[in-house]
N, C-alpha and C. Protein backbone atom coordinates (compact mmCIF):
# COMPACT_ATOMS: atom_id res chain seq x y z
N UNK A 1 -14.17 -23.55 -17.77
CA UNK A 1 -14.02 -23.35 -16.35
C UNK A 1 -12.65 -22.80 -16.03
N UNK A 2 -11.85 -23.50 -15.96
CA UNK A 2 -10.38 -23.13 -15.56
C UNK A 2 -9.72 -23.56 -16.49
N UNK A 3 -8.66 -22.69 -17.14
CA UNK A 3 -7.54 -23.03 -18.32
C UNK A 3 -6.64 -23.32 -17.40
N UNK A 4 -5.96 -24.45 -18.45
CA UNK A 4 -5.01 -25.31 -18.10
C UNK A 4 -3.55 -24.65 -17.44
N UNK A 5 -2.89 -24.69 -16.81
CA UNK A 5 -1.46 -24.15 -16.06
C UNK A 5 -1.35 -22.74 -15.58
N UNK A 6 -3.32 -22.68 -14.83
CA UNK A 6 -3.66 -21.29 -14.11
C UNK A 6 -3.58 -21.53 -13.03
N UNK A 7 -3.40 -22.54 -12.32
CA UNK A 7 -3.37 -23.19 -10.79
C UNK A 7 -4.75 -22.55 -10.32
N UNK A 8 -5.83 -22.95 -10.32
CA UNK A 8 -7.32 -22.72 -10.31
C UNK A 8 -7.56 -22.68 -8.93
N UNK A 9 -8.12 -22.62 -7.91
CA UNK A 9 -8.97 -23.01 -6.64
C UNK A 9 -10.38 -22.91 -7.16
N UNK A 10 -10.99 -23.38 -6.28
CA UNK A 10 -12.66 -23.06 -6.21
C UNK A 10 -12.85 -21.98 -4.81
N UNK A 11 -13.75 -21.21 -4.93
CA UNK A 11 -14.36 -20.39 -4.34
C UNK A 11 -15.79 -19.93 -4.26
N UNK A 12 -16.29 -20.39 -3.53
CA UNK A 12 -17.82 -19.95 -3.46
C UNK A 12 -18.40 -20.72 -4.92
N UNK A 13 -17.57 -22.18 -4.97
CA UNK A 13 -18.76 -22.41 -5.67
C UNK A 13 -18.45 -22.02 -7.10
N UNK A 14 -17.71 -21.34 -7.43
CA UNK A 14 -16.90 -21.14 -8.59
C UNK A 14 -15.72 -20.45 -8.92
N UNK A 15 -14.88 -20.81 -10.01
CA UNK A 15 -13.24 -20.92 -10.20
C UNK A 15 -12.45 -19.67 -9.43
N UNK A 16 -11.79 -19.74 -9.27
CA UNK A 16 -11.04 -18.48 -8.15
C UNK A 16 -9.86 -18.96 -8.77
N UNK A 17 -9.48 -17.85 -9.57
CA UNK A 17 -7.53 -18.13 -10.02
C UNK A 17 -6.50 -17.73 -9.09
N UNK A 18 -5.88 -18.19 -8.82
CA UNK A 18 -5.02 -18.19 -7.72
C UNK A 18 -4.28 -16.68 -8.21
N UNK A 19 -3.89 -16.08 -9.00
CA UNK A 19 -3.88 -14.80 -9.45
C UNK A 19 -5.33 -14.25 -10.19
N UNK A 20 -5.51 -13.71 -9.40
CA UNK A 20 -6.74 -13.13 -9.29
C UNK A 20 -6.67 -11.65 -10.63
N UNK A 21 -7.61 -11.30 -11.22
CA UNK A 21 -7.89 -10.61 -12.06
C UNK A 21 -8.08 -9.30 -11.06
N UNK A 22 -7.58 -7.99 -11.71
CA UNK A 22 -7.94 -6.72 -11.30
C UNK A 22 -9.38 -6.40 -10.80
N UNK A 23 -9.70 -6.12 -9.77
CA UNK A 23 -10.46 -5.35 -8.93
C UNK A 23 -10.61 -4.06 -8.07
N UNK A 24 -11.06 -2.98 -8.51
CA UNK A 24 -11.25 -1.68 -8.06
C UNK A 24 -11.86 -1.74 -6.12
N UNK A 25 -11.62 -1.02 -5.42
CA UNK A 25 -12.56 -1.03 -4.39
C UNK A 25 -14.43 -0.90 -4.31
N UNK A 26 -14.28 -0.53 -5.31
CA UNK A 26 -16.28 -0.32 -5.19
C UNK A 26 -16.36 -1.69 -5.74
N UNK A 27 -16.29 -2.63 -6.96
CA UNK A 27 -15.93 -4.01 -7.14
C UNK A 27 -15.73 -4.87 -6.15
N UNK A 28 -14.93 -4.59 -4.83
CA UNK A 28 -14.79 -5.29 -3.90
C UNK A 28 -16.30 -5.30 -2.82
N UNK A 29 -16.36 -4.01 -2.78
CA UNK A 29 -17.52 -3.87 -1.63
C UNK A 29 -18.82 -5.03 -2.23
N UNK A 30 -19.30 -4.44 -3.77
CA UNK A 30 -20.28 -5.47 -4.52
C UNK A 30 -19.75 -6.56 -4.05
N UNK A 31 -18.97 -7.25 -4.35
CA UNK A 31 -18.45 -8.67 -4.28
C UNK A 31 -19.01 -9.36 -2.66
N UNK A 32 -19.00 -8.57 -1.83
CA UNK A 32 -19.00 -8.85 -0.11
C UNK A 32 -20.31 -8.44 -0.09
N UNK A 33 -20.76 -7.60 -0.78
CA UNK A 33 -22.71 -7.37 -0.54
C UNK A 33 -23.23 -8.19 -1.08
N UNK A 34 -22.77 -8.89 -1.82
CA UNK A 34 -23.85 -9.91 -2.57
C UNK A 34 -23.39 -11.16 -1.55
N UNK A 35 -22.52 -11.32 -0.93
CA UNK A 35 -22.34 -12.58 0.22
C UNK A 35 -22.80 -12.27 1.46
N UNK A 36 -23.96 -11.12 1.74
CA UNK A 36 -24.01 -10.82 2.98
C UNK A 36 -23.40 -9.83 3.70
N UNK A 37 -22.33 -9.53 3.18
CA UNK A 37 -21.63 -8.51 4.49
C UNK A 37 -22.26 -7.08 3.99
N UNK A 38 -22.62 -5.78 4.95
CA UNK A 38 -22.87 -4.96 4.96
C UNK A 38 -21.61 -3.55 5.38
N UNK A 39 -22.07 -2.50 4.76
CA UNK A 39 -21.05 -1.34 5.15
C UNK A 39 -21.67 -1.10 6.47
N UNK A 40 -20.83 -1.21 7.31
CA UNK A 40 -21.15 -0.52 8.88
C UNK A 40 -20.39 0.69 8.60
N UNK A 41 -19.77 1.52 8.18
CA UNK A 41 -19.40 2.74 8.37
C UNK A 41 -18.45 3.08 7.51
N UNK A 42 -18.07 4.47 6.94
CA UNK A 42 -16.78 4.56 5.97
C UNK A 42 -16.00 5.61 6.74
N UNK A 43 -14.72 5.01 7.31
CA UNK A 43 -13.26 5.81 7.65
C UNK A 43 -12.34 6.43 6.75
N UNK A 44 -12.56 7.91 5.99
CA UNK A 44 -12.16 7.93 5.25
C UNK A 44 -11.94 7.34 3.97
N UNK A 45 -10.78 6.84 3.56
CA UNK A 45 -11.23 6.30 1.94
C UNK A 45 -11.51 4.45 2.18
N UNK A 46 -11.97 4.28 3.60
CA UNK A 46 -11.96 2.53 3.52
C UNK A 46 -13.30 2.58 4.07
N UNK A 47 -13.96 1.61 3.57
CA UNK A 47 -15.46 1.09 3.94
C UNK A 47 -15.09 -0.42 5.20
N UNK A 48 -15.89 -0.01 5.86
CA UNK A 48 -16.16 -1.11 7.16
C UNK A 48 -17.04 -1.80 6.57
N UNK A 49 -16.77 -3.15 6.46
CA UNK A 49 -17.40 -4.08 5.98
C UNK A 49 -18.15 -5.45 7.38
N UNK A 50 -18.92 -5.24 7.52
CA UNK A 50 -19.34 -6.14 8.45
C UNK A 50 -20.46 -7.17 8.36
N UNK A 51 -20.84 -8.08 9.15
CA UNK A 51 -21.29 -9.60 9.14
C UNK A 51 -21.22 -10.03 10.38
N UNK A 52 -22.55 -10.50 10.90
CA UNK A 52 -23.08 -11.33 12.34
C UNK A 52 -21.53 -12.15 12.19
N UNK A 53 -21.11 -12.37 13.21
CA UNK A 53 -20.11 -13.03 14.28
C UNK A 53 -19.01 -13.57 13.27
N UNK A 54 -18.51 -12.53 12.46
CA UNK A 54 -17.28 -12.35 11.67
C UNK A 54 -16.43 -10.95 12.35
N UNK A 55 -15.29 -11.09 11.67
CA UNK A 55 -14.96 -9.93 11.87
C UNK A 55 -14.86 -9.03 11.06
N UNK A 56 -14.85 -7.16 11.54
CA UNK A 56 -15.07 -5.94 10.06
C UNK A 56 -13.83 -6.54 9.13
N UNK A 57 -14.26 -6.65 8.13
CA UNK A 57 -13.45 -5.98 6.97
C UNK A 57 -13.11 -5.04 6.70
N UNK A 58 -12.16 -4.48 6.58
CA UNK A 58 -11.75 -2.87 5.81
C UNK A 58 -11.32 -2.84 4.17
N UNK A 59 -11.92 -2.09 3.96
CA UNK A 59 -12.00 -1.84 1.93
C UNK A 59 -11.38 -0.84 1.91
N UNK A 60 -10.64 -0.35 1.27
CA UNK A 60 -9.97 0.54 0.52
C UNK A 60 -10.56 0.95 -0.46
N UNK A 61 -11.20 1.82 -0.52
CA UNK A 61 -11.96 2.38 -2.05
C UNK A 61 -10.95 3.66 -2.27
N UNK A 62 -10.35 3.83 -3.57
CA UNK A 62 -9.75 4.96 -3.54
C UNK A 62 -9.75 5.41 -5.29
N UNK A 63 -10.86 5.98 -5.54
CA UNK A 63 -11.20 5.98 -7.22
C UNK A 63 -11.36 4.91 -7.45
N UNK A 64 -11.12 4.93 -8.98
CA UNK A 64 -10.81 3.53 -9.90
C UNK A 64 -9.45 2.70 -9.98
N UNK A 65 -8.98 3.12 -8.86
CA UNK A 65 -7.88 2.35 -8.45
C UNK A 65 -7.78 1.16 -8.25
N UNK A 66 -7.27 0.20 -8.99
CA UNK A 66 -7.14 -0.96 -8.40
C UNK A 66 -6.66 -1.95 -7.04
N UNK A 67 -7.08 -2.48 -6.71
CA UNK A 67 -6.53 -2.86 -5.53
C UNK A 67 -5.59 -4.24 -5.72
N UNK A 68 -4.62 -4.25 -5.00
CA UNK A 68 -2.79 -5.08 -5.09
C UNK A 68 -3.86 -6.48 -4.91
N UNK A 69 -3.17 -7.41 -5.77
CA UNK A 69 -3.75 -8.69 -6.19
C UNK A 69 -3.69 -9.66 -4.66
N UNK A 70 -2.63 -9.33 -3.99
CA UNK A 70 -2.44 -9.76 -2.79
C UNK A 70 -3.55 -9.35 -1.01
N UNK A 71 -4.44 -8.18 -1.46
CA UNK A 71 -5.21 -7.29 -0.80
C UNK A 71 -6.88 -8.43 -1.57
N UNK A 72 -6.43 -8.51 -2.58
CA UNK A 72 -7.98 -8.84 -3.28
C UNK A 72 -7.69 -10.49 -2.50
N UNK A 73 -6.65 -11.19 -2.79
CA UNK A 73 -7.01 -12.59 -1.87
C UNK A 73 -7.32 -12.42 -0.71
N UNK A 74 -6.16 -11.89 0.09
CA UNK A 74 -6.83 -11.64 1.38
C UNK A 74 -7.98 -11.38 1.75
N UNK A 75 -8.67 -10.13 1.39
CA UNK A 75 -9.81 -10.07 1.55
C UNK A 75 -11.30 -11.49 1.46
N UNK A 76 -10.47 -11.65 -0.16
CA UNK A 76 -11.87 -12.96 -0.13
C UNK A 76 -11.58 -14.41 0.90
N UNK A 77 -10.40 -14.51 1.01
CA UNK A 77 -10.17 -15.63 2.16
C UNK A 77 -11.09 -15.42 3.56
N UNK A 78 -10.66 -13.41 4.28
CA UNK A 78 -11.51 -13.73 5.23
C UNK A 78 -12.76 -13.84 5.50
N UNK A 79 -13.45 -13.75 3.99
CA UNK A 79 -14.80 -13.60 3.97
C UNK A 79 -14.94 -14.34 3.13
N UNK A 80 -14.23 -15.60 3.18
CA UNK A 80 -14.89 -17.22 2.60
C UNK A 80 -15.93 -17.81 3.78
N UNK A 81 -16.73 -18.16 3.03
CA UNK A 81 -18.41 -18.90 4.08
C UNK A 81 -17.61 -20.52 5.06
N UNK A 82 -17.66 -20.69 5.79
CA UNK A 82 -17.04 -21.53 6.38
C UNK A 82 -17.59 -22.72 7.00
């Protein structure tokens, strides 16, 4: 499950490392479609991510670019099930 002196959280039900492993933007969008949220629209290189009586998300898809480890928490925080 979680190795020892990774400072672990739980998330959805399973391990969420508080430094989070590399994630691309198309990786992100999957991640939020399989919890429900849908693309309402793409602004240039960011996908609108939306969900009944949440608020949009914005994704950054930009290639196989990874997205800043600090962008990947954020994101899953505001679209933790509550």
């Amino acid at each position: 499950m979680c190795e020892p002196g990774w400072g672990c959280r739980t998330f959805d039900s399973a391990p969420f490392r508080l430094y989070t492993t590399a994630m691309d933007g198309k990786a992100m969008v999957k991640y939020l479609q399989e919890r429900g949220w849908v693309v309402d629209r793409i602004h240039g290189s960011h996908y609108i991510m939306v969900k009944a009586g949440r608020r949009p998300i914005p994704v950054p898809v930009h290639g196989s670019r990874d997205l800043p480890r600090g962008l990947v928490r954020g994101i899953m925080r505001e679209a933790k099930e509550e």
